[in-house]
N, C-alpha and C. Protein backbone atom coordinates (compact mmCIF):
# COMPACT_ATOMS: atom_id res chain seq x y z
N UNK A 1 -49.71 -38.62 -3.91
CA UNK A 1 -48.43 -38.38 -4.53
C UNK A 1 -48.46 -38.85 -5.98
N UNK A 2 -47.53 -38.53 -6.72
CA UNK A 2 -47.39 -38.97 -8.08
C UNK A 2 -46.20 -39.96 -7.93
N UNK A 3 -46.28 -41.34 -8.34
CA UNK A 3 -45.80 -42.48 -7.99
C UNK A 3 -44.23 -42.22 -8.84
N UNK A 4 -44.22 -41.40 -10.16
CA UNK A 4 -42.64 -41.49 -10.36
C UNK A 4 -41.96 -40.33 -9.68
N UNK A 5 -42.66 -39.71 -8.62
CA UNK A 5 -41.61 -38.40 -7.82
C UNK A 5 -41.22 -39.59 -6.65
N UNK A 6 -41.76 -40.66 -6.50
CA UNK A 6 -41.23 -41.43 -5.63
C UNK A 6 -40.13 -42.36 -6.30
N UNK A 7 -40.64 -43.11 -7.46
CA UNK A 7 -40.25 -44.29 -7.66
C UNK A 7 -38.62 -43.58 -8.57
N UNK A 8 -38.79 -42.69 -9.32
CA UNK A 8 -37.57 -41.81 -10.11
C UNK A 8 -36.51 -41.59 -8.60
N UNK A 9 -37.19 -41.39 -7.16
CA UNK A 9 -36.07 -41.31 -6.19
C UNK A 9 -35.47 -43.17 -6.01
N UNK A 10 -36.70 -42.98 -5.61
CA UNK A 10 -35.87 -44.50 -4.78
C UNK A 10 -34.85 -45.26 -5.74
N UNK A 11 -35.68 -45.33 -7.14
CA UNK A 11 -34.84 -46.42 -7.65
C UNK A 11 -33.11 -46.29 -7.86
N UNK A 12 -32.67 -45.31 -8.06
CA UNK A 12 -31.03 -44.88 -8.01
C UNK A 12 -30.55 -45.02 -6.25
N UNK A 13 -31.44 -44.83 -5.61
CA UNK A 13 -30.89 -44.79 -3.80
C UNK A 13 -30.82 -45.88 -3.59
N UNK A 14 -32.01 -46.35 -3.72
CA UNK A 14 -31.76 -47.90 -3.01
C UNK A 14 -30.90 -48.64 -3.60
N UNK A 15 -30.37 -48.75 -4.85
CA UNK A 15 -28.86 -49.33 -5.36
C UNK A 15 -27.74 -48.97 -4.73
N UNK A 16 -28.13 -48.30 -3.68
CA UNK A 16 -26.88 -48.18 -2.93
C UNK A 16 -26.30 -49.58 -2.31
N UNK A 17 -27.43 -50.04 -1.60
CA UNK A 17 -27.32 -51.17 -1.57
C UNK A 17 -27.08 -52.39 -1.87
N UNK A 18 -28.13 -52.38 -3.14
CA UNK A 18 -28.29 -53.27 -4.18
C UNK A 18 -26.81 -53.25 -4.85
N UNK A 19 -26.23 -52.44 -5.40
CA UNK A 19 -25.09 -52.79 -5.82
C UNK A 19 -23.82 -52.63 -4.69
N UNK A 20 -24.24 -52.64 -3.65
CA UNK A 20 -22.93 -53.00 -2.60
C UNK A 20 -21.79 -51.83 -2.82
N UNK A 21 -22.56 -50.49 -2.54
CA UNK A 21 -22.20 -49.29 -2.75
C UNK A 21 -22.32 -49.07 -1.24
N UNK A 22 -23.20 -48.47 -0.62
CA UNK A 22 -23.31 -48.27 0.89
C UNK A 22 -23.84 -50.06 1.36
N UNK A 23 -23.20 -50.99 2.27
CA UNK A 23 -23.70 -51.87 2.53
C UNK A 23 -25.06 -52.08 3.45
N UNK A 24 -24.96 -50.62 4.39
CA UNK A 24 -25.83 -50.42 5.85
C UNK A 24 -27.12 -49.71 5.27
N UNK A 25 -26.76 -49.29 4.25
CA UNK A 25 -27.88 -48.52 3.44
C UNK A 25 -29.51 -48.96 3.86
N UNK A 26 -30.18 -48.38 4.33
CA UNK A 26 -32.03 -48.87 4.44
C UNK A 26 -32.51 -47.56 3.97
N UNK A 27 -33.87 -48.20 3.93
CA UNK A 27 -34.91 -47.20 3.75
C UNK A 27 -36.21 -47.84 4.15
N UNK A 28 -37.20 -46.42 4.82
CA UNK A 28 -38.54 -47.00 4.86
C UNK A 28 -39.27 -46.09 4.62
N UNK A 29 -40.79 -46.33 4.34
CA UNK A 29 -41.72 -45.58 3.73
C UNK A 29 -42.22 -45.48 4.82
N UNK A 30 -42.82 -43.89 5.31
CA UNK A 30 -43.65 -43.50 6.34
C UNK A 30 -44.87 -43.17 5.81
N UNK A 31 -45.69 -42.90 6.55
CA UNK A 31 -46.67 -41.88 6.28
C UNK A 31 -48.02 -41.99 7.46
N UNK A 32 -48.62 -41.41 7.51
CA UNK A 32 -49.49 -41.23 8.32
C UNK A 32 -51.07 -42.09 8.38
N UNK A 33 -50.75 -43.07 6.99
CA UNK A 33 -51.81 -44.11 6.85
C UNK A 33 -50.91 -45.36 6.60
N UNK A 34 -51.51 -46.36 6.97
CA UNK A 34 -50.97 -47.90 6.61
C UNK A 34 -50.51 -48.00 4.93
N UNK A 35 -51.57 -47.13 3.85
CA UNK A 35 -51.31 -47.44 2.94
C UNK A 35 -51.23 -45.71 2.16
N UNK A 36 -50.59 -45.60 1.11
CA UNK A 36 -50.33 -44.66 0.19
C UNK A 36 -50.86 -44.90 -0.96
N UNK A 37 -52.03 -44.05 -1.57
CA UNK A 37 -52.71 -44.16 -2.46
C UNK A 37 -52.33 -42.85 -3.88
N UNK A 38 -51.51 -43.54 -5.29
CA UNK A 38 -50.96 -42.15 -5.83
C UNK A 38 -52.21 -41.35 -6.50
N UNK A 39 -51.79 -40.74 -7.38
CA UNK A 39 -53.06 -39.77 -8.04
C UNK A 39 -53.62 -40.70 -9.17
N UNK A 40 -53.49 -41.86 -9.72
CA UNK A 40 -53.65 -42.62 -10.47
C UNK A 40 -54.63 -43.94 -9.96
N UNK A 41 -53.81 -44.37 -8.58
CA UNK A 41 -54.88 -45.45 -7.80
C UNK A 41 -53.92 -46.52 -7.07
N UNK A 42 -52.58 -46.01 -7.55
CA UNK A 42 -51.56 -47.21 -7.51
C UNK A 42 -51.26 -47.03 -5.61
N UNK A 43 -51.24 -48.15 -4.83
CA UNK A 43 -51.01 -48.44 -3.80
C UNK A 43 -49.58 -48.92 -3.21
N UNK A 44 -49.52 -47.78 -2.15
CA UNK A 44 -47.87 -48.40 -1.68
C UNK A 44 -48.32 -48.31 -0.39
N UNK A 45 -47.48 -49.19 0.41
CA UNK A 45 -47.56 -49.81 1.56
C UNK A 45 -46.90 -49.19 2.92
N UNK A 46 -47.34 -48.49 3.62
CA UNK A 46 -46.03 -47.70 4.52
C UNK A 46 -45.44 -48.93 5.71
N UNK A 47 -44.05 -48.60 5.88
CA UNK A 47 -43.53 -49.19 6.81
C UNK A 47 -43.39 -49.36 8.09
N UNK A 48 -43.38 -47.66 8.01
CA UNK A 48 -44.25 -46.90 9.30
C UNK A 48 -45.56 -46.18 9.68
N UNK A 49 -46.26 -46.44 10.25
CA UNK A 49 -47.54 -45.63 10.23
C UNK A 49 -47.64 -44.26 11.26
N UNK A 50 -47.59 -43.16 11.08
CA UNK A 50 -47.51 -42.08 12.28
C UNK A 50 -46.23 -41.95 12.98
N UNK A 51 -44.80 -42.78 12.92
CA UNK A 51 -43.95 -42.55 13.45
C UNK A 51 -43.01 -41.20 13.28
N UNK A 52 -42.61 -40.64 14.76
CA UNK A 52 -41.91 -39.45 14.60
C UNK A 52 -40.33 -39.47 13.79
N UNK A 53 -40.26 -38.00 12.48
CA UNK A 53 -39.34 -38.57 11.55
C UNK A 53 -38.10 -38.22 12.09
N UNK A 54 -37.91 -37.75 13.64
CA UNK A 54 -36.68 -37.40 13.77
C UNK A 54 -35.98 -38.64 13.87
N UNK A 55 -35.81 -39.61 13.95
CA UNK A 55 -34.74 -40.35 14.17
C UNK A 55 -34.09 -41.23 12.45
N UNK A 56 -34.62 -40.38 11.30
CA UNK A 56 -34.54 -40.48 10.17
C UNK A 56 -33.34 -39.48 9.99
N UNK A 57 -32.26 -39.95 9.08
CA UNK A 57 -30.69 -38.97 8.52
C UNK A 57 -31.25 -38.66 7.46
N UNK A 58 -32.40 -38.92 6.93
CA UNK A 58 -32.22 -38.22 5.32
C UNK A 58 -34.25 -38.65 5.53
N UNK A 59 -34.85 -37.75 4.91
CA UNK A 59 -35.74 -37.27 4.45
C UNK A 59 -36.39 -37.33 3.49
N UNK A 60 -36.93 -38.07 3.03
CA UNK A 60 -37.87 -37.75 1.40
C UNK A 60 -39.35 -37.52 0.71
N UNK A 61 -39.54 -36.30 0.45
CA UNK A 61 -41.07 -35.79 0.24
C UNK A 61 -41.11 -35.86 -0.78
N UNK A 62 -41.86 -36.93 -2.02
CA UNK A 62 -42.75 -36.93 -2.96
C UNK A 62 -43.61 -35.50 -3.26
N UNK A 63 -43.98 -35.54 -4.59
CA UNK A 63 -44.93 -34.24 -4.71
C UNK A 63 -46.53 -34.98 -5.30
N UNK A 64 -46.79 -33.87 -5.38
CA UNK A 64 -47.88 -34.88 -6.11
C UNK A 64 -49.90 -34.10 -6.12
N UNK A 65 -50.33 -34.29 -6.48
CA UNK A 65 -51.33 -33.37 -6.61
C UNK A 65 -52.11 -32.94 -5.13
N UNK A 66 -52.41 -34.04 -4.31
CA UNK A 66 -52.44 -34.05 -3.25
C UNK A 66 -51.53 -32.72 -2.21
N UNK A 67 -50.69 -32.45 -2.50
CA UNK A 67 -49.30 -31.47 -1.77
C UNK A 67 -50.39 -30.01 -1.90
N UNK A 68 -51.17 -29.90 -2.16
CA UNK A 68 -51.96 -28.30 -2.86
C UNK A 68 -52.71 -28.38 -1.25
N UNK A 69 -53.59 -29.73 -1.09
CA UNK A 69 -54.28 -29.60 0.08
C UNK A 69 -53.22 -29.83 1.35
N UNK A 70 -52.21 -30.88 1.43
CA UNK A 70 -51.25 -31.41 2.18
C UNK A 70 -50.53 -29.88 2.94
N UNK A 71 -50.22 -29.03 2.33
CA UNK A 71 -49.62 -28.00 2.69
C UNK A 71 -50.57 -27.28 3.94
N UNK A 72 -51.78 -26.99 3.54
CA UNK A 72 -52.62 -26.42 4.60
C UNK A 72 -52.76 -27.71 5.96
N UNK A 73 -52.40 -29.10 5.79
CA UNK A 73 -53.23 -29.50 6.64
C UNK A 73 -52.53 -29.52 7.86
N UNK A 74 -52.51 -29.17 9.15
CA UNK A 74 -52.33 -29.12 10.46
C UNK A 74 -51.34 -30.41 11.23
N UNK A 75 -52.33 -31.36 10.83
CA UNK A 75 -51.77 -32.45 11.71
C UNK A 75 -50.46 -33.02 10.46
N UNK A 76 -50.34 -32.74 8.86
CA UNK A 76 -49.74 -33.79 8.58
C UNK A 76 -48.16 -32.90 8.77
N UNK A 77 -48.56 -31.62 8.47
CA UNK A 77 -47.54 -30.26 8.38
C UNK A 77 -46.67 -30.59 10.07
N UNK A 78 -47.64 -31.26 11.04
CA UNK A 78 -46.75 -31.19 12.41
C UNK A 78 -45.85 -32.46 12.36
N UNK A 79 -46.35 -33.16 11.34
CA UNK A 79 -45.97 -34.83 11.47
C UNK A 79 -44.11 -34.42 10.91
N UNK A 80 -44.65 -33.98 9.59
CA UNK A 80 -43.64 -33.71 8.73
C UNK A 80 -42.72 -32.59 9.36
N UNK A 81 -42.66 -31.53 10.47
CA UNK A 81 -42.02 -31.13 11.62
C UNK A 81 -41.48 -31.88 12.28
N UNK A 82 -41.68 -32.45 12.68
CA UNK A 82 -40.54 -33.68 13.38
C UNK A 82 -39.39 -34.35 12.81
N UNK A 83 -39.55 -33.86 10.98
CA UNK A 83 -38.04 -34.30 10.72
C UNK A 83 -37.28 -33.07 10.53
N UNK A 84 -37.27 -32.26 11.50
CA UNK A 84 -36.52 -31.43 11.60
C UNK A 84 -35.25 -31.46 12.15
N UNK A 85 -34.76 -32.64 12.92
CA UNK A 85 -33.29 -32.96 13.09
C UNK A 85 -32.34 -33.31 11.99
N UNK A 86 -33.29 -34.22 11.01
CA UNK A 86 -32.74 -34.73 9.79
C UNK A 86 -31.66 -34.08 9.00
N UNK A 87 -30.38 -34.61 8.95
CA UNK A 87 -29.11 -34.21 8.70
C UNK A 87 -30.06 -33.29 7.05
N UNK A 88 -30.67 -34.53 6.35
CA UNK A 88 -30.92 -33.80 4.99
C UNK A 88 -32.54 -34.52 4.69
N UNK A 89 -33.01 -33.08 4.13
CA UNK A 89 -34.32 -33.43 3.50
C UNK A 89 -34.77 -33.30 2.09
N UNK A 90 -35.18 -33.82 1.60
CA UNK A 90 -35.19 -33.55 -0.41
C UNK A 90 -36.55 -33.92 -0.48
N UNK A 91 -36.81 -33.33 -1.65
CA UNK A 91 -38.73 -32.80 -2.38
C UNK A 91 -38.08 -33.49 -3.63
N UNK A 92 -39.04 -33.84 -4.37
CA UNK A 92 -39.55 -33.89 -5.56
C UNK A 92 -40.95 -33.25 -6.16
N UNK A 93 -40.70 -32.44 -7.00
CA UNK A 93 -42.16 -31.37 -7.93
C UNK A 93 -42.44 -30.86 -6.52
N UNK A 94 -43.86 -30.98 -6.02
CA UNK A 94 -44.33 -30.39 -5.33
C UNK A 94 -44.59 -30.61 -3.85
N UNK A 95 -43.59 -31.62 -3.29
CA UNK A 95 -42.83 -31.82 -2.15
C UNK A 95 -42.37 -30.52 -1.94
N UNK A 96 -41.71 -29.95 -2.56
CA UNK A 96 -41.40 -28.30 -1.77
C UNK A 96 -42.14 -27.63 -1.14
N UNK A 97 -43.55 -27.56 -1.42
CA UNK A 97 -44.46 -26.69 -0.65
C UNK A 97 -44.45 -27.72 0.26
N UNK A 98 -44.28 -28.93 0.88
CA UNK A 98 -44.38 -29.29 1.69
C UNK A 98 -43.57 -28.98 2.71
N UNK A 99 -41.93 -29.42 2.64
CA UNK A 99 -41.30 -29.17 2.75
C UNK A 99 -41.45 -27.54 3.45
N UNK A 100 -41.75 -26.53 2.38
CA UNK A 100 -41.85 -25.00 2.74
C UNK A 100 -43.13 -24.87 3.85
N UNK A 101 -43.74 -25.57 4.00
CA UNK A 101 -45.07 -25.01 4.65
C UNK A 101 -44.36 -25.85 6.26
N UNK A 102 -43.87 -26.80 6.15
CA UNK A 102 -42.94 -27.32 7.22
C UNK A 102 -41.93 -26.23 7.75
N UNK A 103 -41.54 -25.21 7.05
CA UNK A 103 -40.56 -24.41 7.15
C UNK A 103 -39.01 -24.60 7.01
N UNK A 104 -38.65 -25.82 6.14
CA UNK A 104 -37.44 -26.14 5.78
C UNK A 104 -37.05 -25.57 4.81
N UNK A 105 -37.68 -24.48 4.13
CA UNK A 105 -37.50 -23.65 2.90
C UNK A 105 -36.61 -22.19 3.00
N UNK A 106 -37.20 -22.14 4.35
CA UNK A 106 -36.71 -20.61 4.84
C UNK A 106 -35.53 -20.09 4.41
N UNK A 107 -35.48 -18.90 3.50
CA UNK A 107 -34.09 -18.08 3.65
C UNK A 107 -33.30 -19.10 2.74
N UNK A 108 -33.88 -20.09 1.87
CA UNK A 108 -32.89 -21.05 0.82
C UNK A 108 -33.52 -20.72 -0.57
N UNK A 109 -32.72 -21.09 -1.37
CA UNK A 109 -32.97 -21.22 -2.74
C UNK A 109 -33.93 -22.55 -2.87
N UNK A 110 -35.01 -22.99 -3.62
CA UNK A 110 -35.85 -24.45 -4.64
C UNK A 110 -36.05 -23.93 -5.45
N UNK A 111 -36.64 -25.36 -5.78
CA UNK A 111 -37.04 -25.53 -6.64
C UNK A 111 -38.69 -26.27 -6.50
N UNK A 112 -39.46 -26.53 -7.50
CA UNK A 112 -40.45 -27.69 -7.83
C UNK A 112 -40.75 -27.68 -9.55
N UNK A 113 -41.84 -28.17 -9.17
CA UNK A 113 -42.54 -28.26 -10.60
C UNK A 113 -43.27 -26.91 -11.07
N UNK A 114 -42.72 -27.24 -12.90
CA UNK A 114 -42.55 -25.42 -13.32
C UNK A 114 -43.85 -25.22 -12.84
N UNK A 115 -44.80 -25.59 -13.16
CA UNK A 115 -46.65 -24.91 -12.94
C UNK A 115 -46.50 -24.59 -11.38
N UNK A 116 -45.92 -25.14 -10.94
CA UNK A 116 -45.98 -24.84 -8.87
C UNK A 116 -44.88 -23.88 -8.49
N UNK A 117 -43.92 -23.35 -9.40
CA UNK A 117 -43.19 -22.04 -9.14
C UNK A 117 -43.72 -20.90 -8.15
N UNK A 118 -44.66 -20.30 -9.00
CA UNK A 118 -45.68 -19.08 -7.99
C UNK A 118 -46.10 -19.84 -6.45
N UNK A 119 -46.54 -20.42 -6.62
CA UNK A 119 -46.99 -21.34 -5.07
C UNK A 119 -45.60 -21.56 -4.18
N UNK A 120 -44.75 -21.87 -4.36
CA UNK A 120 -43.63 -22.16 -3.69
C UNK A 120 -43.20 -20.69 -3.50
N UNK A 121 -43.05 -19.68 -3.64
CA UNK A 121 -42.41 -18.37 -3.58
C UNK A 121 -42.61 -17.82 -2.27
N UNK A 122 -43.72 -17.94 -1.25
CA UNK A 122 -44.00 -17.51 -0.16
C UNK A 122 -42.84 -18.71 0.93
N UNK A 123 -42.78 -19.52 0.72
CA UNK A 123 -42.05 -20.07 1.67
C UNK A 123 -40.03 -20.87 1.62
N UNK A 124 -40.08 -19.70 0.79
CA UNK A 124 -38.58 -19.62 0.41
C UNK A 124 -37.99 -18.31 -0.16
N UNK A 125 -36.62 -18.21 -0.22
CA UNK A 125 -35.81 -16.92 -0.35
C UNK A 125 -36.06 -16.78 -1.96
N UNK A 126 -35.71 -17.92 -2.77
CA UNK A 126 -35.83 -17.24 -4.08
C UNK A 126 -36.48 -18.44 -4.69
N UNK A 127 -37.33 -18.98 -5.50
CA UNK A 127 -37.25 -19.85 -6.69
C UNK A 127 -36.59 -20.31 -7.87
N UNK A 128 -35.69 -21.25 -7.98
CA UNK A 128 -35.06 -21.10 -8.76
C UNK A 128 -35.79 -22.29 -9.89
N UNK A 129 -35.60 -21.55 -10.80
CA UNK A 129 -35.77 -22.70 -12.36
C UNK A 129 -34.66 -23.27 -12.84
N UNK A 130 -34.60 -24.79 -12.24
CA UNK A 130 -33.61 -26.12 -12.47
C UNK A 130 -34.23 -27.16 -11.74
N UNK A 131 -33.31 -28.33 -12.67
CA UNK A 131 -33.77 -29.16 -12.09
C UNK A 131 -33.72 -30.11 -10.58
N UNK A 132 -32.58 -30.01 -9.85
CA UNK A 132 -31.96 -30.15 -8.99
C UNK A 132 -31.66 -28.70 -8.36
N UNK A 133 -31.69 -28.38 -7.06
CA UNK A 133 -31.28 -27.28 -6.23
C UNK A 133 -30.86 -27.77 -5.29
N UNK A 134 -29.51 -27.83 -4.77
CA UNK A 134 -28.60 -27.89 -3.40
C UNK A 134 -28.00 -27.07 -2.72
N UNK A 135 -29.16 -26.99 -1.03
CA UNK A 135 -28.85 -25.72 -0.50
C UNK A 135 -27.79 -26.56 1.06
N UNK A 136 -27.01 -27.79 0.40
CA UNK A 136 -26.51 -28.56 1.63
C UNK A 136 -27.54 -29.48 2.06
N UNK A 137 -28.13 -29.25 3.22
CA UNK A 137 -29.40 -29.54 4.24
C UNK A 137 -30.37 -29.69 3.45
N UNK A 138 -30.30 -29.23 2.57
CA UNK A 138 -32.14 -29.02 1.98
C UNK A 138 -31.77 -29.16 0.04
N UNK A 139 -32.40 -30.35 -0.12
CA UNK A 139 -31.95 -30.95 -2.11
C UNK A 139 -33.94 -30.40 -2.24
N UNK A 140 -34.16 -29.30 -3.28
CA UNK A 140 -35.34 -29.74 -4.18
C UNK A 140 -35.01 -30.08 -5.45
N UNK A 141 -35.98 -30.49 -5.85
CA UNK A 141 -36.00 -30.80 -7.15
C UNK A 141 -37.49 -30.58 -8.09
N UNK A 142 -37.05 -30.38 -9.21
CA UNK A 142 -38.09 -29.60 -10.11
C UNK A 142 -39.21 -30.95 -10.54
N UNK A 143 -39.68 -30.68 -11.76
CA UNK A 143 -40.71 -31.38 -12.34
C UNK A 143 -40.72 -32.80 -11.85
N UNK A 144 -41.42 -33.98 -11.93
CA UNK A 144 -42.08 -35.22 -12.26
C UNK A 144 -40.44 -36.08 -12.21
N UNK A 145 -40.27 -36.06 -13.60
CA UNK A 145 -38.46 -37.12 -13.73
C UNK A 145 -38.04 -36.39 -13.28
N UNK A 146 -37.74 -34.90 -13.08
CA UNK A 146 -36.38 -34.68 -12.27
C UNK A 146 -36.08 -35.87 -10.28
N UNK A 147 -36.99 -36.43 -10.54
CA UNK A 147 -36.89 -37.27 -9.47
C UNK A 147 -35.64 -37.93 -9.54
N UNK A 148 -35.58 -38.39 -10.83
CA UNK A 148 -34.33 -39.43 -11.76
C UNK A 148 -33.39 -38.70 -10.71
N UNK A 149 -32.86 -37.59 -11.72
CA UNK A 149 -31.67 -36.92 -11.10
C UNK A 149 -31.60 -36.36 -9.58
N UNK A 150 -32.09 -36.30 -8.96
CA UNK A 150 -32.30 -35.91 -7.64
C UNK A 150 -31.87 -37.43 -6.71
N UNK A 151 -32.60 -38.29 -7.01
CA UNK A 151 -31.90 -39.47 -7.10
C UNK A 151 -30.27 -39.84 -7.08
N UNK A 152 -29.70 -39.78 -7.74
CA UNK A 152 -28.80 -40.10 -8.79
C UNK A 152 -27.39 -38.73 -7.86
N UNK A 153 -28.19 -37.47 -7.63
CA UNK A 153 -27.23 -36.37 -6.97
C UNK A 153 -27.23 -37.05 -5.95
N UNK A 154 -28.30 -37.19 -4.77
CA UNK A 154 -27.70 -37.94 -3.28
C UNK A 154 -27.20 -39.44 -3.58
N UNK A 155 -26.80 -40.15 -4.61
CA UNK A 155 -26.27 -40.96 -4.77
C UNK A 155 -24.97 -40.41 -4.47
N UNK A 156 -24.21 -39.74 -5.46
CA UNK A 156 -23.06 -39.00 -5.33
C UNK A 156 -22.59 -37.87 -4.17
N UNK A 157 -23.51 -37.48 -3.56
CA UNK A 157 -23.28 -36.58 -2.34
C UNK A 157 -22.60 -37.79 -1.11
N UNK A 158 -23.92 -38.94 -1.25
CA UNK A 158 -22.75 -40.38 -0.28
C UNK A 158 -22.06 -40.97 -0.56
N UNK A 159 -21.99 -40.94 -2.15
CA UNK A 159 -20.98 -41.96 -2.08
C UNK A 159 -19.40 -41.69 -3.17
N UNK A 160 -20.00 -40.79 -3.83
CA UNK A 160 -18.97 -39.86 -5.01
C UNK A 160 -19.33 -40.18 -6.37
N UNK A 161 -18.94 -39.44 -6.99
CA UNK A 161 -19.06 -39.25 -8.39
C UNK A 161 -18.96 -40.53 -9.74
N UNK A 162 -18.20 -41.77 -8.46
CA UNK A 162 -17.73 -43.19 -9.55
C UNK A 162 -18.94 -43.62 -8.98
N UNK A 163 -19.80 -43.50 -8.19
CA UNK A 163 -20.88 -44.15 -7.75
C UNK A 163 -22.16 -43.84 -8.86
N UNK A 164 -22.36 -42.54 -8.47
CA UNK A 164 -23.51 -42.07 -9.58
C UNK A 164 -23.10 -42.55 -10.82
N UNK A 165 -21.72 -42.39 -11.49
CA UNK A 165 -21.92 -43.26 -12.78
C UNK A 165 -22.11 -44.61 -12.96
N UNK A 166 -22.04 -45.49 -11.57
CA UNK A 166 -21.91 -46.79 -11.56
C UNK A 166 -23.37 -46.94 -12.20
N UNK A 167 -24.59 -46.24 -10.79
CA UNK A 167 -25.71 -46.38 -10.91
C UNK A 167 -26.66 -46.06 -12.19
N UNK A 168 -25.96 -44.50 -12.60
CA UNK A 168 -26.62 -44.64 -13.94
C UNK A 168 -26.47 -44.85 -15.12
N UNK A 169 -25.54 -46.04 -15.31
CA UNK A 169 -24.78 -46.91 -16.10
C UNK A 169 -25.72 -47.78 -15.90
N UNK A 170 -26.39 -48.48 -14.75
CA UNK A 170 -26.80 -49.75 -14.07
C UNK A 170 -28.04 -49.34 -14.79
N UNK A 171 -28.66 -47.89 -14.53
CA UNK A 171 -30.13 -47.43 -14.83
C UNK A 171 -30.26 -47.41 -16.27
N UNK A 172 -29.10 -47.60 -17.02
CA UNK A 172 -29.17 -46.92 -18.26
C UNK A 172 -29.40 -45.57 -18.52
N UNK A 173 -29.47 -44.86 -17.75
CA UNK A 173 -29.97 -43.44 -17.51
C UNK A 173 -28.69 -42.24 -17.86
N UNK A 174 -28.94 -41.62 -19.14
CA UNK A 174 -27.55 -40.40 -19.51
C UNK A 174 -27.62 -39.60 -18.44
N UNK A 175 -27.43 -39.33 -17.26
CA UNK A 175 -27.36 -38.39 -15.77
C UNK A 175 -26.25 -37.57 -16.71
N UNK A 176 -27.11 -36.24 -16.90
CA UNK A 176 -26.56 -34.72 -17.38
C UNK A 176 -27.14 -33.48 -16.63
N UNK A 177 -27.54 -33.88 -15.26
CA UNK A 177 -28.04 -32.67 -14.31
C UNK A 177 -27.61 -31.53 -14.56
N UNK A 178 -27.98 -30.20 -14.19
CA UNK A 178 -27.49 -29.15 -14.09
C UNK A 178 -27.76 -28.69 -12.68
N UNK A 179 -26.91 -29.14 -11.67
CA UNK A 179 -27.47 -28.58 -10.59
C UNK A 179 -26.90 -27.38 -9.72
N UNK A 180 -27.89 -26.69 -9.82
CA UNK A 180 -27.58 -25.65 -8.89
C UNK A 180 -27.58 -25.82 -7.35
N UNK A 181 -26.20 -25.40 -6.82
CA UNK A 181 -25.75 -25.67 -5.59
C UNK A 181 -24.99 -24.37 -4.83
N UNK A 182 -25.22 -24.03 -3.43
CA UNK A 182 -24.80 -23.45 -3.20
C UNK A 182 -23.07 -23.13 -2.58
């Protein structure tokens, strides 16, 4: 993965918490190894190792150079099937083909990262160029920082609109999304 399609999410979500916005608020890092290695070398730690993601409300796929092979692979594509109950699932860059090769793309509008446009087209209704796409159920999001804002939108989808400005007031961050929603 590319460590700011992760770290551009988490850091606005997990202030949900942190600023005593959602109090019950958690999060954990899954994945299918003990540890997460990004395209750089940087190491993150999973919380869960191999656990099934249905009993997860919300969803989050990183993109990242890795996602080119990740899409073809069998066992991780079945792993990432199991969060198919998940009220909501969201990509960052090239988390969509994940996402799409999972088949959560079907018959919706994304997005990813502009160079991964053509690649994403087989497993969704249209591609759209923005940075944020909300099809309800299913948030992508475009390039690298659009993580920021993708972030920052399911901030405001839970908690409202005085929230996201709380947070990106807190982030210092000018949040001027343009998001396309259905």
């Amino acid at each position: 993965m590319t460590s700011l399609d992760f770290i551009g999410f988490y850091d606005p979500v997990t202030r949900l918490k942190s600023m005593n916005i959602i109090d019950d608020f958690s999060w954990r890092i899954c994945a299918l190894k003990p540890q997460i290695v990004d395209d750089r070398g940087l190491r993150i730690g999973a919380d869960a190792v191999g656990e099934p993601l249905d009993g997860f409300d919300i969803v989050f796929v990183p993109g990242g150079f890795g996602t080119r092979s990740l899409q073809h692979d069998g066992p991780f594509i079945d792993w990432l099937k199991s969060a198919g109950p998940a009220q909501l699932k969201l990509s960052v860059c090239t988390g969509a083909l994940l996402l799409g090769a999972a088949g959560f793309l079907r018959g919706l509008r994304a997005t990813t990262h502009p160079n991964a446009l053509k690649e994403l087209e087989p497993y969704c209704r249209t591609v759209v160029r923005e940075r944020v796409v909300d099809e309800g159920a299913t948030i992508t999001a475009g390039g690298v920082s659009a993580a920021i804002d993708a972030g920052l939108h399911l901030v405001q989808r839970l908690a409202g609109a005085s929230a996201r400005e709380r947070v990106a007031a807190q982030m210092d961050y000018p949040y001027r999304c343009n998001i396309q929603a259905i």
